[in-house]
C-alpha atoms as a PDB file:
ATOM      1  CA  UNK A   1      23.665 124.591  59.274  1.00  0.00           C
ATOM      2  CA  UNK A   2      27.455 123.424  59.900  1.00  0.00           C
ATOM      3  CA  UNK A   3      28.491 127.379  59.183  1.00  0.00           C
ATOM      4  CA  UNK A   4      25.892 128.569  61.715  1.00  0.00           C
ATOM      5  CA  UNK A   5      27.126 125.843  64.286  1.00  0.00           C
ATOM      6  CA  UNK A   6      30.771 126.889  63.591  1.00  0.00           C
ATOM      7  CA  UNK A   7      29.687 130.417  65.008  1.00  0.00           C
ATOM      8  CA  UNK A   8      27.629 129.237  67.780  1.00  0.00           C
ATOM      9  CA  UNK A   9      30.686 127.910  69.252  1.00  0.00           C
ATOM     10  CA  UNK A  10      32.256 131.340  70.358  1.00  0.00           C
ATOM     11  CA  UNK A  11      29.284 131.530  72.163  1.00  0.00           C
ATOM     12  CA  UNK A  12      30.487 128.545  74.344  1.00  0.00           C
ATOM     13  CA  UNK A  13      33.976 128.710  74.589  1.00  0.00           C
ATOM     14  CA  UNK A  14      34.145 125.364  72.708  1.00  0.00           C
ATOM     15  CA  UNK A  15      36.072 123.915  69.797  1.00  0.00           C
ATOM     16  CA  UNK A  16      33.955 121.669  67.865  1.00  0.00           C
ATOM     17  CA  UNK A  17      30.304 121.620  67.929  1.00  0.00           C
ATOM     18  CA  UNK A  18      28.135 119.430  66.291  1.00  0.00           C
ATOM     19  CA  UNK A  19      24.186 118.647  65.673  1.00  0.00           C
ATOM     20  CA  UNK A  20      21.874 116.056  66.929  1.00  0.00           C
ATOM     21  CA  UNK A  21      21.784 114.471  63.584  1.00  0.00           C
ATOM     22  CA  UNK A  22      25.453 114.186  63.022  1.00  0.00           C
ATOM     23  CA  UNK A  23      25.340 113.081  66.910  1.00  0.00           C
ATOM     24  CA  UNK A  24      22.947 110.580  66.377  1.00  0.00           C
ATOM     25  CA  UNK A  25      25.065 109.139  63.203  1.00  0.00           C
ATOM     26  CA  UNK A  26      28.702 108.908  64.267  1.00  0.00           C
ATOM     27  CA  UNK A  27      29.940 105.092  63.789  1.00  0.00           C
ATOM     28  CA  UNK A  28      32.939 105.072  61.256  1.00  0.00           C
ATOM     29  CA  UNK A  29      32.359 101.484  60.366  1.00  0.00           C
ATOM     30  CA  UNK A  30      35.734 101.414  57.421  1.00  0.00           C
ATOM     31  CA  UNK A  31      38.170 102.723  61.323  1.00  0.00           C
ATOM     32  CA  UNK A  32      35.891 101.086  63.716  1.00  0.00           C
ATOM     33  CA  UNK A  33      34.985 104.287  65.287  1.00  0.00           C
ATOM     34  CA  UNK A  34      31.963 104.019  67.345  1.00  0.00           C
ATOM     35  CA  UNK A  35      29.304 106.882  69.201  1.00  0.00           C
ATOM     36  CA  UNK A  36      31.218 105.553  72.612  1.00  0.00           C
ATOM     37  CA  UNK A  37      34.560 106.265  72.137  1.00  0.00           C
ATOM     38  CA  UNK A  38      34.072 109.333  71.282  1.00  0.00           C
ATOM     39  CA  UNK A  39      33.121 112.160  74.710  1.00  0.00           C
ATOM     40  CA  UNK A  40      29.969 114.334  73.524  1.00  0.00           C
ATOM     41  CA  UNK A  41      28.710 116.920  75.836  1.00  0.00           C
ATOM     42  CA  UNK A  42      25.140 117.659  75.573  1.00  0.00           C
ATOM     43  CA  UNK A  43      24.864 121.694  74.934  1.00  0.00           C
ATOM     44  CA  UNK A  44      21.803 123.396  73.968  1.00  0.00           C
ATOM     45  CA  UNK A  45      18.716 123.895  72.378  1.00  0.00           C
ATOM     46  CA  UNK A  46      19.261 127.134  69.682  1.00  0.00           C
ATOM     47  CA  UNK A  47      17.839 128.325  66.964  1.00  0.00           C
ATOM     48  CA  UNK A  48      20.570 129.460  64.741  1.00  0.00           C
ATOM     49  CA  UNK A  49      20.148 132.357  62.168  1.00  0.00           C
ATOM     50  CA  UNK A  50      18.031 131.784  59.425  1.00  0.00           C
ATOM     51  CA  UNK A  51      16.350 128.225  60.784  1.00  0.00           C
ATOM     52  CA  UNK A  52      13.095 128.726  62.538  1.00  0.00           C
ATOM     53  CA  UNK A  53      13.441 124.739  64.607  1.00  0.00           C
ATOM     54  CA  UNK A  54      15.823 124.479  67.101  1.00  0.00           C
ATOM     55  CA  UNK A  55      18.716 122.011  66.982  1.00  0.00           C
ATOM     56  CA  UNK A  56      19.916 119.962  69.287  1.00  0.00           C
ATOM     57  CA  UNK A  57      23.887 120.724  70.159  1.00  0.00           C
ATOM     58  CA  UNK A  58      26.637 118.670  71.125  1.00  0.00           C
ATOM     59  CA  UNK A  59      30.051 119.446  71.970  1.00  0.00           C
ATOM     60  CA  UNK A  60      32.256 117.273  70.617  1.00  0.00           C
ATOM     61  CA  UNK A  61      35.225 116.685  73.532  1.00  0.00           C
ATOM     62  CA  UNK A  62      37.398 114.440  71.725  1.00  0.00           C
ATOM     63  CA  UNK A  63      38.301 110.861  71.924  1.00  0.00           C
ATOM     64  CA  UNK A  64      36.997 109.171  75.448  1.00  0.00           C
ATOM     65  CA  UNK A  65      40.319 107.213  76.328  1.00  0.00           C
ATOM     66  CA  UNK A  66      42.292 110.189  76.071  1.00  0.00           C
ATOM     67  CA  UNK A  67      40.738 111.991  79.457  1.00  0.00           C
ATOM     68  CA  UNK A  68      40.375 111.310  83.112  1.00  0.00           C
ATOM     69  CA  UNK A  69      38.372 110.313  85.246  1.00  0.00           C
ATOM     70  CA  UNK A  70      38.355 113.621  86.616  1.00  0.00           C
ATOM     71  CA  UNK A  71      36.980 115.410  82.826  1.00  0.00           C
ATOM     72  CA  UNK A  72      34.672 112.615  83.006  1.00  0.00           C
ATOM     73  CA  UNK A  73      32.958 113.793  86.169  1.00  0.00           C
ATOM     74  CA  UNK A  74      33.026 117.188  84.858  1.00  0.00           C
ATOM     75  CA  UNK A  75      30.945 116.659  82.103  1.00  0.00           C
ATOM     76  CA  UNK A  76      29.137 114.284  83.631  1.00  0.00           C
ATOM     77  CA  UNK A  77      28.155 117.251  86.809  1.00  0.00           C
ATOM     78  CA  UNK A  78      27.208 119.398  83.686  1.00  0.00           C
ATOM     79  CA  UNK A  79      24.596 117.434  82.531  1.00  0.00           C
ATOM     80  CA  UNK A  80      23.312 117.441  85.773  1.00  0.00           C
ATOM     81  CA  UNK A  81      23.401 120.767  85.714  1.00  0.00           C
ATOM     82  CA  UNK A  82      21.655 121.252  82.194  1.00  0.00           C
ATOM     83  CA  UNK A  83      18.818 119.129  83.650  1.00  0.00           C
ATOM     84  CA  UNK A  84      18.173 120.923  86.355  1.00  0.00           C
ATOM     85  CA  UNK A  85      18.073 123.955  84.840  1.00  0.00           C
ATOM     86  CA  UNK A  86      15.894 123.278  81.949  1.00  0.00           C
ATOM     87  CA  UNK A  87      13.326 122.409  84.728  1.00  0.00           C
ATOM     88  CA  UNK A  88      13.973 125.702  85.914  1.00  0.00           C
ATOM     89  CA  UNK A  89      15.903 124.991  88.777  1.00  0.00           C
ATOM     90  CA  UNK A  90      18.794 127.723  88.307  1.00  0.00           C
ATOM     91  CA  UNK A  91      19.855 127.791  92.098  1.00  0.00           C
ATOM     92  CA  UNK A  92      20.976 123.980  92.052  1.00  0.00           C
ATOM     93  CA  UNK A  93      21.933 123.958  88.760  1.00  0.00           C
ATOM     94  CA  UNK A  94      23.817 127.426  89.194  1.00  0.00           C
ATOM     95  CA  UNK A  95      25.637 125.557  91.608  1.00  0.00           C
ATOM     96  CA  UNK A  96      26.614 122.514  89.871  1.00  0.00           C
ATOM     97  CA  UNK A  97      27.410 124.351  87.047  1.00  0.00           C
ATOM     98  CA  UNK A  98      30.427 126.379  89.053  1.00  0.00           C
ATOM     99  CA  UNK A  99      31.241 123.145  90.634  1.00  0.00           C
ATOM    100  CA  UNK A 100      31.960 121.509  86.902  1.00  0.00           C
ATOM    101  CA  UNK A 101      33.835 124.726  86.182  1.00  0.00           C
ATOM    102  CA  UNK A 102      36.547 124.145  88.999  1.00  0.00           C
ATOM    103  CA  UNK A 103      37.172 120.483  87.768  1.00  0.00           C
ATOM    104  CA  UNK A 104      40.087 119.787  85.226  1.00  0.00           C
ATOM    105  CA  UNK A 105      41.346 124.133  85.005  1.00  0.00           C
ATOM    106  CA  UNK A 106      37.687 125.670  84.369  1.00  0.00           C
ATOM    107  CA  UNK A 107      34.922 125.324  81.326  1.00  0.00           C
ATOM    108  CA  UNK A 108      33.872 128.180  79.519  1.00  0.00           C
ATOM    109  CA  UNK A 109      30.526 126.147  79.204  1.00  0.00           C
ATOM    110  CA  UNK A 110      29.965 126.027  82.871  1.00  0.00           C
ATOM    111  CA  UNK A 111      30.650 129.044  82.882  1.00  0.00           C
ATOM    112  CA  UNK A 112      28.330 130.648  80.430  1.00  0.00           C
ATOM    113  CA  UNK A 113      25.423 128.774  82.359  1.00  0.00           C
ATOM    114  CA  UNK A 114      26.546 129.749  85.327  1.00  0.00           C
ATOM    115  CA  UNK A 115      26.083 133.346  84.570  1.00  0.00           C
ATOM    116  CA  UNK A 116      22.393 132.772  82.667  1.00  0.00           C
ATOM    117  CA  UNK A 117      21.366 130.362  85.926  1.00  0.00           C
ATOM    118  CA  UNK A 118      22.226 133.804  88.193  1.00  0.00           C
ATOM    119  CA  UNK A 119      20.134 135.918  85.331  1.00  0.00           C
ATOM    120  CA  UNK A 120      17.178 133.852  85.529  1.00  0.00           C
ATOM    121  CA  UNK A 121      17.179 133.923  89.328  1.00  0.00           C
ATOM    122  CA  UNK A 122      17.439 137.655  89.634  1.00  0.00           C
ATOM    123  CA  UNK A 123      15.307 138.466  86.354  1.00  0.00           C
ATOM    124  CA  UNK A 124      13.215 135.104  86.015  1.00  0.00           C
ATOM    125  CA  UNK A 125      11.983 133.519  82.982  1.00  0.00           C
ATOM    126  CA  UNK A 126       8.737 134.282  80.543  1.00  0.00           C
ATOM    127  CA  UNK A 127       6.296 131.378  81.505  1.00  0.00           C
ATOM    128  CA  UNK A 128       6.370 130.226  78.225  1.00  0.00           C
ATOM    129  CA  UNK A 129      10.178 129.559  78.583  1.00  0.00           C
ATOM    130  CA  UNK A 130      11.433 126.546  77.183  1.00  0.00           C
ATOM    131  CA  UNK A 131      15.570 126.626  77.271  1.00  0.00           C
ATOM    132  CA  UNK A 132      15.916 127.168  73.873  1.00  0.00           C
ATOM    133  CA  UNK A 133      18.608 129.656  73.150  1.00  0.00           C
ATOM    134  CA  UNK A 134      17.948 131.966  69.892  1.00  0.00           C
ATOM    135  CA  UNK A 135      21.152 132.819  68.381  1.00  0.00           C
ATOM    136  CA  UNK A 136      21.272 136.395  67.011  1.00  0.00           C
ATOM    137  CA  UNK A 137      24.276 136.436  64.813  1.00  0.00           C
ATOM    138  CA  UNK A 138      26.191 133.724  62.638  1.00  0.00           C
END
């Protein structure tokens, strides 16, 4: 999976990516290092080549002290943004999303949602269409 994830980044823009699981068990208890000191964006939903159940994504920002309040609000727009448009709302979160992507110098992330909110509007969505990306190449 961790070879799969390191391509899926490209897809984002993003540096380090990482999966729920490895998400859900970050505490480095030998440093002290704990889940909330570190800033995790929530992604996606994919299925990655070769894995038939979707994984959970997270974007791994870096450490939490080290950004502003401003990169804070960013990310924190973005989720916003990635709820409202896994409930299908692609206008608002179209918006949202472009509004995180003029915070802090842009973010390719924002970005790339942007551009699939504005698809989904024009195009629409299957009705079975649950926000899961399938990832076509490694």
């Amino acid at each position: 999976l961790a070879s799969r994830l390191e391509g899926v980044n490209k897809a984002y823009g993003t540096w380090i990516i990482c999966s729920e699981s490895t998400y859900n068990g970050v505490v480095d208890f030998n440093n002290g290092i704990h889940k909330d000191e570190i800033l995790f964006r929530r992604l996606d939903r994919v299925r990655v080549v070769g894995r038939s159940t979707p994984v959970q994504l997270y974007n791994i920002v870096g450490f939490r002290n080290e950004f502003n309040s401003e990169k804070l609000e960013q990310i924190e727009i973005f989720h916003n943004a990635l709820d409202l448009y896994l409930n299908r709302d692609f206008i608002k979160a179209g918006k949202l999303f472009i509004q995180a992507n003029s915070i802090c110098g842009g973010d390719p992330p924002s970005v790339i949602y942007a551009h699939l909110c504005k698809n989904n509007v024009e195009n629409g969505v299957e009705d079975n269409w649950d926000g899961i990306r399938n990832m076509t190449s490694k």
